[in-house]
PDB file of N, CA and C in Angstrom:
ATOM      1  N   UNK A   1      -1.532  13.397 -10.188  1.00  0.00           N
ATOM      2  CA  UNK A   1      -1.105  12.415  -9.196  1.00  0.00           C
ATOM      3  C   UNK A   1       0.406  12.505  -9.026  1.00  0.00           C
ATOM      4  N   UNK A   2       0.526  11.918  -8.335  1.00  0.00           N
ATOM      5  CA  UNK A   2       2.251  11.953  -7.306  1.00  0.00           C
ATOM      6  C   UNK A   2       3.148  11.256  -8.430  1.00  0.00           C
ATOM      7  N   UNK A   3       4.205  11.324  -8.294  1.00  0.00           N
ATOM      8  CA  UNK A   3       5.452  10.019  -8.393  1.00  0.00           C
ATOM      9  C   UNK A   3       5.214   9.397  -7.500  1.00  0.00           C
ATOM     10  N   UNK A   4       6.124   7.980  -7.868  1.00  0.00           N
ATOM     11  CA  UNK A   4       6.119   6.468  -6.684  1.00  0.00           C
ATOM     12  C   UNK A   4       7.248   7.209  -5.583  1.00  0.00           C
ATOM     13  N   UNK A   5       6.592   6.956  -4.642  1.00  0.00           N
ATOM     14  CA  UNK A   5       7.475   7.915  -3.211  1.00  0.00           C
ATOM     15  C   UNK A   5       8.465   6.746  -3.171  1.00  0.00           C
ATOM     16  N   UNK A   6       8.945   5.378  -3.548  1.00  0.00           N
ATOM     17  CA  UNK A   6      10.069   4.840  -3.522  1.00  0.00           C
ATOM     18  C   UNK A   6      10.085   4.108  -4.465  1.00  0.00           C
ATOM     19  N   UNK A   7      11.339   4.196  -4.940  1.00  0.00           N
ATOM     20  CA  UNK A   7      11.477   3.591  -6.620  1.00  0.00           C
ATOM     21  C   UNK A   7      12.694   2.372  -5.605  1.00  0.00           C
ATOM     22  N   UNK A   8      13.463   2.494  -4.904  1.00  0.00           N
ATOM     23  CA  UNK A   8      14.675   1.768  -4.534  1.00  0.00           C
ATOM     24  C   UNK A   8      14.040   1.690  -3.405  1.00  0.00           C
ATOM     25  N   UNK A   9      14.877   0.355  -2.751  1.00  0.00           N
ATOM     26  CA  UNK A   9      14.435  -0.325  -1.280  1.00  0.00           C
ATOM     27  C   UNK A   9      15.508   0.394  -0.547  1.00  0.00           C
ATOM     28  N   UNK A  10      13.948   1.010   0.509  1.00  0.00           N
ATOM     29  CA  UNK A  10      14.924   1.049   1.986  1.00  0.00           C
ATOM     30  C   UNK A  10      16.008   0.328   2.695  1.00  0.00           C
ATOM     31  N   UNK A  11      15.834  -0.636   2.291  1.00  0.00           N
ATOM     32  CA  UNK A  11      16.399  -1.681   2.882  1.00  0.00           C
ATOM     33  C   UNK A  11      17.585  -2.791   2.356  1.00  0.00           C
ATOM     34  N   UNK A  12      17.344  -2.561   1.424  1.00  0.00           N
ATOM     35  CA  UNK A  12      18.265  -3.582   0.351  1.00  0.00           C
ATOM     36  C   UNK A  12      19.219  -2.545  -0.464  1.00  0.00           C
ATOM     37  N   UNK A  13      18.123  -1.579  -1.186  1.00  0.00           N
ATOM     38  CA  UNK A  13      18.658  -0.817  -2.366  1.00  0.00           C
ATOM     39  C   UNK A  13      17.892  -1.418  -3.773  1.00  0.00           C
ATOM     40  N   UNK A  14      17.553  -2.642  -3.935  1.00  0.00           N
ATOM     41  CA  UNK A  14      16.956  -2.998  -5.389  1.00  0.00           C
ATOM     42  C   UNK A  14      15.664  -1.852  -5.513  1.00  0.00           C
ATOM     43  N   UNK A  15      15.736  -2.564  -6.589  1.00  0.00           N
ATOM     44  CA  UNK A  15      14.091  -1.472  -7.333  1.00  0.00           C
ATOM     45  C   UNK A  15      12.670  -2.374  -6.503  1.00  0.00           C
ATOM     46  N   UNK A  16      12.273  -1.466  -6.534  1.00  0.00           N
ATOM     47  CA  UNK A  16      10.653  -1.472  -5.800  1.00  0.00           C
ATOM     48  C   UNK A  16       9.917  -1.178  -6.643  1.00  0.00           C
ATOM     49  N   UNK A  17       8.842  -2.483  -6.819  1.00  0.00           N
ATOM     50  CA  UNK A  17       7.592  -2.133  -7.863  1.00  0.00           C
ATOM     51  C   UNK A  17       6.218  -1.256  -7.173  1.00  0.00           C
ATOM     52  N   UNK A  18       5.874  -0.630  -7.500  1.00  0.00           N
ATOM     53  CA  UNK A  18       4.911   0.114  -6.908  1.00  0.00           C
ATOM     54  C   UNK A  18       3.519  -0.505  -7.681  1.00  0.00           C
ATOM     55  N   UNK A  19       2.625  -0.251  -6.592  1.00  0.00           N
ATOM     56  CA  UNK A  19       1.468  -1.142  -6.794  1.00  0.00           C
ATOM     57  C   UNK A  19       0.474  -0.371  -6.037  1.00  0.00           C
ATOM     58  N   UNK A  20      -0.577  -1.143  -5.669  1.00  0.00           N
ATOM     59  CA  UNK A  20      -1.953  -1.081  -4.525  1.00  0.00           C
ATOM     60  C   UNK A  20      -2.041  -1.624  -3.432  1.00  0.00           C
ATOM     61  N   UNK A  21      -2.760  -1.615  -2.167  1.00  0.00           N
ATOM     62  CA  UNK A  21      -2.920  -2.646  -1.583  1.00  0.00           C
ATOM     63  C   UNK A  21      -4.298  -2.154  -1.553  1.00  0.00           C
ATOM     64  N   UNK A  22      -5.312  -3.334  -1.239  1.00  0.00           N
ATOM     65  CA  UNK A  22      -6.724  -3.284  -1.291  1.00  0.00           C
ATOM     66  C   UNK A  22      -7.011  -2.765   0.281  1.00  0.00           C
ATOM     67  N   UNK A  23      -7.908  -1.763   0.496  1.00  0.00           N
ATOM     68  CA  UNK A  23      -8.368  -1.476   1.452  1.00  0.00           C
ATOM     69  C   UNK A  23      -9.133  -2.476   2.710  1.00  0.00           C
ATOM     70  N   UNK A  24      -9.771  -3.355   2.086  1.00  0.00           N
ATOM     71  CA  UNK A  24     -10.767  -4.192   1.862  1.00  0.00           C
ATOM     72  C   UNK A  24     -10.531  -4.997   3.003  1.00  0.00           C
ATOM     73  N   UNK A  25      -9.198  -5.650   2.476  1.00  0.00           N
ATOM     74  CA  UNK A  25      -8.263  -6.567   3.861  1.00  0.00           C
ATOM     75  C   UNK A  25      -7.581  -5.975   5.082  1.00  0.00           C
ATOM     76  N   UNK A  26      -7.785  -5.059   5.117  1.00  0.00           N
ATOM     77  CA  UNK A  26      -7.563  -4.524   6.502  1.00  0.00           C
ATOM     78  C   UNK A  26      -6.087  -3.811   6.807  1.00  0.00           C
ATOM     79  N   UNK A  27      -5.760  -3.875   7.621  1.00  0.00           N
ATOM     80  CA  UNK A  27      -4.059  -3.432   7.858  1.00  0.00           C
ATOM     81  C   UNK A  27      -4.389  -3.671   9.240  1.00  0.00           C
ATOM     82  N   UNK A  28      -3.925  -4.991   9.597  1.00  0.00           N
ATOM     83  CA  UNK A  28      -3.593  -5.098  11.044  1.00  0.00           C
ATOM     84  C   UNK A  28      -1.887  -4.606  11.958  1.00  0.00           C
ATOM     85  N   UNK A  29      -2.097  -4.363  12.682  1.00  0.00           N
ATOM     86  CA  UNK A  29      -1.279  -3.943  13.661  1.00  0.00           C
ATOM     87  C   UNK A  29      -0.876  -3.535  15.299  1.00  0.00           C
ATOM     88  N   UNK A  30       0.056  -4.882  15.659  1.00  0.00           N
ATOM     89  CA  UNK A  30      -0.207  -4.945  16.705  1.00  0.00           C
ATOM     90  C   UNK A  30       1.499  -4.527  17.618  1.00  0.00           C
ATOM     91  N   UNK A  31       1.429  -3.564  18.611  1.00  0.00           N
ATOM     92  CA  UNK A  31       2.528  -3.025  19.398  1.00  0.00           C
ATOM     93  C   UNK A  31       3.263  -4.185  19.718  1.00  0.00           C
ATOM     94  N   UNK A  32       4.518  -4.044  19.704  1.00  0.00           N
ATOM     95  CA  UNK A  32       4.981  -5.033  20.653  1.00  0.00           C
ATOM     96  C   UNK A  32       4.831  -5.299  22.199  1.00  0.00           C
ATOM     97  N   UNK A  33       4.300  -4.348  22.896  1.00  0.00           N
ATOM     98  CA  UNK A  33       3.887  -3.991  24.525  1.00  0.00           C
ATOM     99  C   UNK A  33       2.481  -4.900  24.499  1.00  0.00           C
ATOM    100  N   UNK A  34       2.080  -4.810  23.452  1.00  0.00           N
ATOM    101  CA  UNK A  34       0.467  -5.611  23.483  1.00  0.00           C
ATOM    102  C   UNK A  34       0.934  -7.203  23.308  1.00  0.00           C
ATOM    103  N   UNK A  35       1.531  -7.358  22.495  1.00  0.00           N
ATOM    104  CA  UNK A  35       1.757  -8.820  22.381  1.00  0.00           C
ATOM    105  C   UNK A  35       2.153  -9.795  23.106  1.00  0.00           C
ATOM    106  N   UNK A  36       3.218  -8.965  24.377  1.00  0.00           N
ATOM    107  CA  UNK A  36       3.118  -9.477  25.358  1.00  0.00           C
ATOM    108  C   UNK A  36       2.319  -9.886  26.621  1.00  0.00           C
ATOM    109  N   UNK A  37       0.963  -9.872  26.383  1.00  0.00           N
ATOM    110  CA  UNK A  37      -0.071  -9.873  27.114  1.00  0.00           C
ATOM    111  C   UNK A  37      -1.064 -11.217  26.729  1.00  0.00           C
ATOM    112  N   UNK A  38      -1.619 -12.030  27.922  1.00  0.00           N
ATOM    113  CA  UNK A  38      -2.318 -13.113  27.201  1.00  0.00           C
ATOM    114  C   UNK A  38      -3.239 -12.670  26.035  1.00  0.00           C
ATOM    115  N   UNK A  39      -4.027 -11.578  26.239  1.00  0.00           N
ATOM    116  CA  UNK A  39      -5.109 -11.503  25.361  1.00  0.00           C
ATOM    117  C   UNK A  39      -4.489 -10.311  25.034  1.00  0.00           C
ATOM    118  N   UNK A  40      -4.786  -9.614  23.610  1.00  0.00           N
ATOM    119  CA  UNK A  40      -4.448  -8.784  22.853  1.00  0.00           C
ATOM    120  C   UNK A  40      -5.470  -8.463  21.729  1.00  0.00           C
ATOM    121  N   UNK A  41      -6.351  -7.110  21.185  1.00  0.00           N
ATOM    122  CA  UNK A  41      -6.704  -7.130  19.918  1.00  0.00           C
ATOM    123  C   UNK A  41      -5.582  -5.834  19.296  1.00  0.00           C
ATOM    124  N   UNK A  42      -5.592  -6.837  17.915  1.00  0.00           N
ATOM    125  CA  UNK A  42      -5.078  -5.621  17.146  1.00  0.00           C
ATOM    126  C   UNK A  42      -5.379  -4.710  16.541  1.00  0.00           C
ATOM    127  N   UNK A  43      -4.927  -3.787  16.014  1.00  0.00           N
ATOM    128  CA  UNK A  43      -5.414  -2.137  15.413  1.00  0.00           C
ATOM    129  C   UNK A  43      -5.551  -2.531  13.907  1.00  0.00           C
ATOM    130  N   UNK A  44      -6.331  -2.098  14.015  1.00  0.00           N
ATOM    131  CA  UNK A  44      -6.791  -2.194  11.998  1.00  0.00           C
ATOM    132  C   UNK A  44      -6.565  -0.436  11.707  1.00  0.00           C
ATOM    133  N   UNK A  45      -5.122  -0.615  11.408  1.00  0.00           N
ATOM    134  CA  UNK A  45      -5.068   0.988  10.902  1.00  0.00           C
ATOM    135  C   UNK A  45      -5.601   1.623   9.759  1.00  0.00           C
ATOM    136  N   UNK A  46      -5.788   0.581   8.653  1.00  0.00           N
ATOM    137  CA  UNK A  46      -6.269   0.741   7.394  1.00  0.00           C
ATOM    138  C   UNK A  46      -7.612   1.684   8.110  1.00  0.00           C
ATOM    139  N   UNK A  47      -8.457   1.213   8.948  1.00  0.00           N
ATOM    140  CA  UNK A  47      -9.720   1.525   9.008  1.00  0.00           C
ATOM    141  C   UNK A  47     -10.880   0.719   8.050  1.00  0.00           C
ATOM    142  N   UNK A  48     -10.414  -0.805   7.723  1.00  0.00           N
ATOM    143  CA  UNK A  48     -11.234  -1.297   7.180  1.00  0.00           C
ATOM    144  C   UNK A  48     -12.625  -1.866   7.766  1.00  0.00           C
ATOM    145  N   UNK A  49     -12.684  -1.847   8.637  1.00  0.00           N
ATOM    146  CA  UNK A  49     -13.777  -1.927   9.631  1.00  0.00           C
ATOM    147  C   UNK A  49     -14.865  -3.111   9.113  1.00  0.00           C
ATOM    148  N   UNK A  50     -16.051  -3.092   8.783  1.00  0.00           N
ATOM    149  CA  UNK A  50     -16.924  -3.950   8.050  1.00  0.00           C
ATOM    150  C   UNK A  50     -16.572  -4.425   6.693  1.00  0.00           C
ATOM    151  N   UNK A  51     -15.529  -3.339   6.000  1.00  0.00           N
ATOM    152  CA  UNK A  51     -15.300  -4.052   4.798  1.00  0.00           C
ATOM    153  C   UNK A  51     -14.940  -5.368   4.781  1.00  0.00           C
ATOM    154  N   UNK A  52     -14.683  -6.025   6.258  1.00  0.00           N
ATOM    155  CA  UNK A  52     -13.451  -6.957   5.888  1.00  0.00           C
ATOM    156  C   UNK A  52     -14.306  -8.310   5.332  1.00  0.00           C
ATOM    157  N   UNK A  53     -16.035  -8.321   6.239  1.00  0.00           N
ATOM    158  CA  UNK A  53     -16.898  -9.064   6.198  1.00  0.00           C
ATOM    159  C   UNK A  53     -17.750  -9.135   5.261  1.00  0.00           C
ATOM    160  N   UNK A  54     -18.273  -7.935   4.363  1.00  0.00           N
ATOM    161  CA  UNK A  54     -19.157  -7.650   3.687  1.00  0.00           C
ATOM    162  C   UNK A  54     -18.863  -6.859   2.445  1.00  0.00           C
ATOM    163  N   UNK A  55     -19.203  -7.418   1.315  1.00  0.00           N
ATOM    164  CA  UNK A  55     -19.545  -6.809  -0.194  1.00  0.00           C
ATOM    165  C   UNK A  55     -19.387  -5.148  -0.033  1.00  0.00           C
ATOM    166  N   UNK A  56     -18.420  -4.827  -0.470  1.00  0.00           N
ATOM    167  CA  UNK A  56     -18.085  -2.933  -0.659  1.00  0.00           C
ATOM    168  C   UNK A  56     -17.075  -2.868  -1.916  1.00  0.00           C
ATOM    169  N   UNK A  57     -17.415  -1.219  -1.900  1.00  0.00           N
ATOM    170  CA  UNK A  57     -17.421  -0.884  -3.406  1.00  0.00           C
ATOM    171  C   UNK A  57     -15.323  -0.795  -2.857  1.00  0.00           C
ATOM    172  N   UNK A  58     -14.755  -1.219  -3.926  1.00  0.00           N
ATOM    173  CA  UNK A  58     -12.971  -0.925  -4.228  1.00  0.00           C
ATOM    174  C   UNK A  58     -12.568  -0.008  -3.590  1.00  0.00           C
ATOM    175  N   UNK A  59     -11.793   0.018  -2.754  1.00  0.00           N
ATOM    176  CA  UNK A  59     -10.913   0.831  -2.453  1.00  0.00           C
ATOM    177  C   UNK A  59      -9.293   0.667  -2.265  1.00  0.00           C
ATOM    178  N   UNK A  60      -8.443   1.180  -2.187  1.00  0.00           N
ATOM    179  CA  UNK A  60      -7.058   1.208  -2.333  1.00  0.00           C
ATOM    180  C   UNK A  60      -5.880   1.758  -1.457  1.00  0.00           C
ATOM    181  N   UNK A  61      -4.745   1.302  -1.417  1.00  0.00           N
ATOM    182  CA  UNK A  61      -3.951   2.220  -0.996  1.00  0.00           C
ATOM    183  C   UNK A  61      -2.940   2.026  -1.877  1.00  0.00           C
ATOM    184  N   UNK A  62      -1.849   3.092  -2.178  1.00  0.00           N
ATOM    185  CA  UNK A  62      -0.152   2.946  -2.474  1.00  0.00           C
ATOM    186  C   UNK A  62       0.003   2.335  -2.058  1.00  0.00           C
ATOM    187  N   UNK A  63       0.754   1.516  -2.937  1.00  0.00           N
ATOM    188  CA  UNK A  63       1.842   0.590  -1.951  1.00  0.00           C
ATOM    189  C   UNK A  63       3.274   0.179  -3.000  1.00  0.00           C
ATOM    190  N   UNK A  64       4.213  -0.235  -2.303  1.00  0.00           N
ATOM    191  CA  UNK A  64       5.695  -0.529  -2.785  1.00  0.00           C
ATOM    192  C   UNK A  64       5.892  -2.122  -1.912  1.00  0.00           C
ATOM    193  N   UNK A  65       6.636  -2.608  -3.606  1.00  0.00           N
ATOM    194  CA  UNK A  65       6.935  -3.915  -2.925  1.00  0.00           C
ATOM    195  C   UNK A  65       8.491  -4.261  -3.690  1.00  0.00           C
ATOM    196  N   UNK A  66       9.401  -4.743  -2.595  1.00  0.00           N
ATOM    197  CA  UNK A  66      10.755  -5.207  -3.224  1.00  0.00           C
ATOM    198  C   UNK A  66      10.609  -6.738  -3.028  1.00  0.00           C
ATOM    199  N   UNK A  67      10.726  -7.421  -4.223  1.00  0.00           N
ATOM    200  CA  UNK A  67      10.732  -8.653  -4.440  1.00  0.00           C
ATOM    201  C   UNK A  67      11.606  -9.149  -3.595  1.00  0.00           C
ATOM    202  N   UNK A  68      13.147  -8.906  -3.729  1.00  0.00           N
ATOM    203  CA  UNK A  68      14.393  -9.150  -3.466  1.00  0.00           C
ATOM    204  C   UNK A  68      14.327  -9.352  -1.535  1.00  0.00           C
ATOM    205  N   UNK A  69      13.921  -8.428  -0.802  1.00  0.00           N
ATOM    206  CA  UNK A  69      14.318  -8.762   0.871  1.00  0.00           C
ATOM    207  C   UNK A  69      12.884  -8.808   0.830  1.00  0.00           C
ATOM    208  N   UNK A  70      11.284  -8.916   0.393  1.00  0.00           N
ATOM    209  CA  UNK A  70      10.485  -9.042   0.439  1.00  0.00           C
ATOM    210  C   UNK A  70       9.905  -7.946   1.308  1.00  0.00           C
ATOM    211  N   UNK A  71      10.024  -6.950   1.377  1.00  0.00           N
ATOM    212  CA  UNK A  71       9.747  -5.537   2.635  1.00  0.00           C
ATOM    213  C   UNK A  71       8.450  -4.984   1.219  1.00  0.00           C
ATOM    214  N   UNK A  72       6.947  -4.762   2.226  1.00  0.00           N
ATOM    215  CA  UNK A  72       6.359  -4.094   1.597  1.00  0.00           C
ATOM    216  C   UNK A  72       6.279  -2.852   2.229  1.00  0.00           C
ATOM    217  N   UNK A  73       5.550  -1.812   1.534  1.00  0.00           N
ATOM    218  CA  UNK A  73       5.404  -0.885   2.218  1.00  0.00           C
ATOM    219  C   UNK A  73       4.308  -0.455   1.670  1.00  0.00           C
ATOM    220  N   UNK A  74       3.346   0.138   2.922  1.00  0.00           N
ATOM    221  CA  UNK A  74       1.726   0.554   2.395  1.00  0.00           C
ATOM    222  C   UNK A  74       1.398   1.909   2.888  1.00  0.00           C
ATOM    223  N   UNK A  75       1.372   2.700   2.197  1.00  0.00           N
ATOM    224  CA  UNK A  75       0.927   4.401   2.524  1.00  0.00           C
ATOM    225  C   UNK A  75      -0.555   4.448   2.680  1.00  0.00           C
ATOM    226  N   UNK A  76      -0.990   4.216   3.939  1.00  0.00           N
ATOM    227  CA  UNK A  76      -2.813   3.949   4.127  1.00  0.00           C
ATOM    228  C   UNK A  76      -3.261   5.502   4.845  1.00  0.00           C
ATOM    229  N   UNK A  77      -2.401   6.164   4.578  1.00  0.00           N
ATOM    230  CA  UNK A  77      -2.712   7.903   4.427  1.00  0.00           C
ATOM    231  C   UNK A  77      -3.833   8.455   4.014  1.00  0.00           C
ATOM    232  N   UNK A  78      -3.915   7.516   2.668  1.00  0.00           N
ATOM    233  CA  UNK A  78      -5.001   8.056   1.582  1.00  0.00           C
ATOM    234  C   UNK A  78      -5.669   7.218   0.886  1.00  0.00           C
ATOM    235  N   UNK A  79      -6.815   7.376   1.230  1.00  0.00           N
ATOM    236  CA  UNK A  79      -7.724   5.877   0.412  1.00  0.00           C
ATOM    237  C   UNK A  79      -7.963   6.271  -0.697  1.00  0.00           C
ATOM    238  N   UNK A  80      -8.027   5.162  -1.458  1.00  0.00           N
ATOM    239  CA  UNK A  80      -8.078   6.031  -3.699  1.00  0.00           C
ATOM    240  C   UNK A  80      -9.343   5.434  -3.658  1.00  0.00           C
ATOM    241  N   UNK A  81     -10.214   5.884  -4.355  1.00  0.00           N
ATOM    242  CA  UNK A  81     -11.337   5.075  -5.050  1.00  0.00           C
ATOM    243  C   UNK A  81     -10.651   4.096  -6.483  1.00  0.00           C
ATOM    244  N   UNK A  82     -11.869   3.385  -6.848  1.00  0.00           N
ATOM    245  CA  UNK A  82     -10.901   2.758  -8.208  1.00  0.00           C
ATOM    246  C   UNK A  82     -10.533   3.810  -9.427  1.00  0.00           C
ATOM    247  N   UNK A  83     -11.292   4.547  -9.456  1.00  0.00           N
ATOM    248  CA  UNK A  83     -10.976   5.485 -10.885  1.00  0.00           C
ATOM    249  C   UNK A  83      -9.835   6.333 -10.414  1.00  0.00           C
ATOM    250  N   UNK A  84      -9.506   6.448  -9.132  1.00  0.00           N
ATOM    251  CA  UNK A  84      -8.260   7.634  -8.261  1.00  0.00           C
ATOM    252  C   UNK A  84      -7.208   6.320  -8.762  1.00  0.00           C
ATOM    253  N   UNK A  85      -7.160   5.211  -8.321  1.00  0.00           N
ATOM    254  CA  UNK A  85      -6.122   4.313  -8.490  1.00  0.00           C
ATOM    255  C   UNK A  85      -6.113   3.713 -10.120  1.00  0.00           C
ATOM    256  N   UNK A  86      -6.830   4.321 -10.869  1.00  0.00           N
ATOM    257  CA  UNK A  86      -6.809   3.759 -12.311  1.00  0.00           C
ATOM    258  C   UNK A  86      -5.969   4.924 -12.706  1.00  0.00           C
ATOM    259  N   UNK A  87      -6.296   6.244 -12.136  1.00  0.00           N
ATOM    260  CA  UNK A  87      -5.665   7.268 -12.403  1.00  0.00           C
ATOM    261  C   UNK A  87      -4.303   7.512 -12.075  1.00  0.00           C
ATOM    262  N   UNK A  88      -4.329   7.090 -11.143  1.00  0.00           N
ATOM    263  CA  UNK A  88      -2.917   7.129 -10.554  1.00  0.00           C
ATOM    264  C   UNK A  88      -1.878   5.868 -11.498  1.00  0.00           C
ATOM    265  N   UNK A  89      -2.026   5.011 -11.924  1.00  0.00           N
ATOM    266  CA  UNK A  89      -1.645   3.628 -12.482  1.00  0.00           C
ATOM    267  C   UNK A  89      -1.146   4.447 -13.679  1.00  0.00           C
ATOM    268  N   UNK A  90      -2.258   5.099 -14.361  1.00  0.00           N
ATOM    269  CA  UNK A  90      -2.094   6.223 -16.180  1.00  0.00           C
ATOM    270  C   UNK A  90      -0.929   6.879 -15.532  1.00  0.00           C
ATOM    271  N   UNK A  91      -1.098   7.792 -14.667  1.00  0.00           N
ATOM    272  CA  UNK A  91       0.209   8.957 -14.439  1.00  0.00           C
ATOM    273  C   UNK A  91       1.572   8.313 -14.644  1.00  0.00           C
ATOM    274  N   UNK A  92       1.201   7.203 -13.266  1.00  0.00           N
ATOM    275  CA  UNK A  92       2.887   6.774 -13.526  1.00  0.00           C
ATOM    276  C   UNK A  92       3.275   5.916 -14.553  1.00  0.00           C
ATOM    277  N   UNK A  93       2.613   5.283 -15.522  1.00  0.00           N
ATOM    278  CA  UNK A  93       3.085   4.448 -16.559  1.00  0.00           C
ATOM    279  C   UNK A  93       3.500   5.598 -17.849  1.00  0.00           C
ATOM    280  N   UNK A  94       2.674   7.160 -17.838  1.00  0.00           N
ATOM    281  CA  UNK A  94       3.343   8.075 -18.349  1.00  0.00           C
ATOM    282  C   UNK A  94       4.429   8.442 -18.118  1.00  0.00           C
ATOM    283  N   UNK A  95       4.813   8.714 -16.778  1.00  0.00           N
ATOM    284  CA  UNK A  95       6.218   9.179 -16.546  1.00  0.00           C
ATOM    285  C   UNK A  95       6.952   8.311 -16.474  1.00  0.00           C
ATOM    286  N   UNK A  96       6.516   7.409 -16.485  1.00  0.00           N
ATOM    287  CA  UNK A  96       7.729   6.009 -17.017  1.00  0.00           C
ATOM    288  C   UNK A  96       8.181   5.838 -18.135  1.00  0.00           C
ATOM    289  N   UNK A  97       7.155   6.541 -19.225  1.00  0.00           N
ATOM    290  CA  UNK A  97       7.790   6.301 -20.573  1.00  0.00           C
ATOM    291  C   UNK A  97       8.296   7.762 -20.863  1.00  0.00           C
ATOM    292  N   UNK A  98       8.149   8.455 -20.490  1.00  0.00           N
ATOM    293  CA  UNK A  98       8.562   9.974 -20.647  1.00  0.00           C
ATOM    294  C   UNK A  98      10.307  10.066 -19.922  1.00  0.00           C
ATOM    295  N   UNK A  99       9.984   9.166 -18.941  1.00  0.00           N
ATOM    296  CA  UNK A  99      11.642   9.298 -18.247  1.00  0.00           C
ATOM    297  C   UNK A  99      12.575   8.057 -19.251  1.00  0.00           C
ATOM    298  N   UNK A 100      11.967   6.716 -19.545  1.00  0.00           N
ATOM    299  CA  UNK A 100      12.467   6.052 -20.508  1.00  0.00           C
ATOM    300  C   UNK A 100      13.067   6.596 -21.433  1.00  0.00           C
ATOM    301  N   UNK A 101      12.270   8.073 -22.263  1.00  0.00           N
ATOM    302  CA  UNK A 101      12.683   8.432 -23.839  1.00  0.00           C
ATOM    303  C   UNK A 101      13.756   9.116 -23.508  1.00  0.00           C
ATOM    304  N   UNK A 102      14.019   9.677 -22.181  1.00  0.00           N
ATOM    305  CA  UNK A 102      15.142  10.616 -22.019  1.00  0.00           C
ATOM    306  C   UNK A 102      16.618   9.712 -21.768  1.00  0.00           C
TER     307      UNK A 102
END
């Protein structure tokens, strides 16, 4: 598995905890050209589709969160299963202590 693609905020500069976001809940997203319109639906980029309503098995994305200006960020690139995101969780808590000892 990868390194955390951002350890520091875009935006601020503090440290960014890297985490998950659940597939499950969706990833809405809506243009600003759309919003200006009485009626509007938004894009579920995640592709969570039925999950959002109904009992399904875990799924995941990367994600980075800075406490400090509150900016998350969600890489919905790649959906993990839970054992991909259990896996991924082992890697980087290794190279966390491997970069620690140095």
């Amino acid at each position: 598995m990868s390194a955390p693609a951002f350890t520091s905020c875009p935006r601020c500069g503090e440290e960014m905890q890297d985490g998950l976001a659940l597939k499950a809940d969706g990833l809405s997203f809506v243009a600003c050209e759309k919003l200006e319109r009485f009626a509007f639906i938004d894009e579920d980029v995640s592709k969570a589709g039925m999950r959002k309503y109904f009992p399904w098995k875990a799924a995941y994305f990367d994600s980075y969160l800075c406490r400090s200006c509150e900016l998350y960020i969600i890489d919905f690139s790649t959906t993990l299963s839970r054992a991909e995101a259990k896996q991924l969780i082992k890697s980087r808590s290794g190279e966390q202590r491997s970069s620690d000892a140095t």
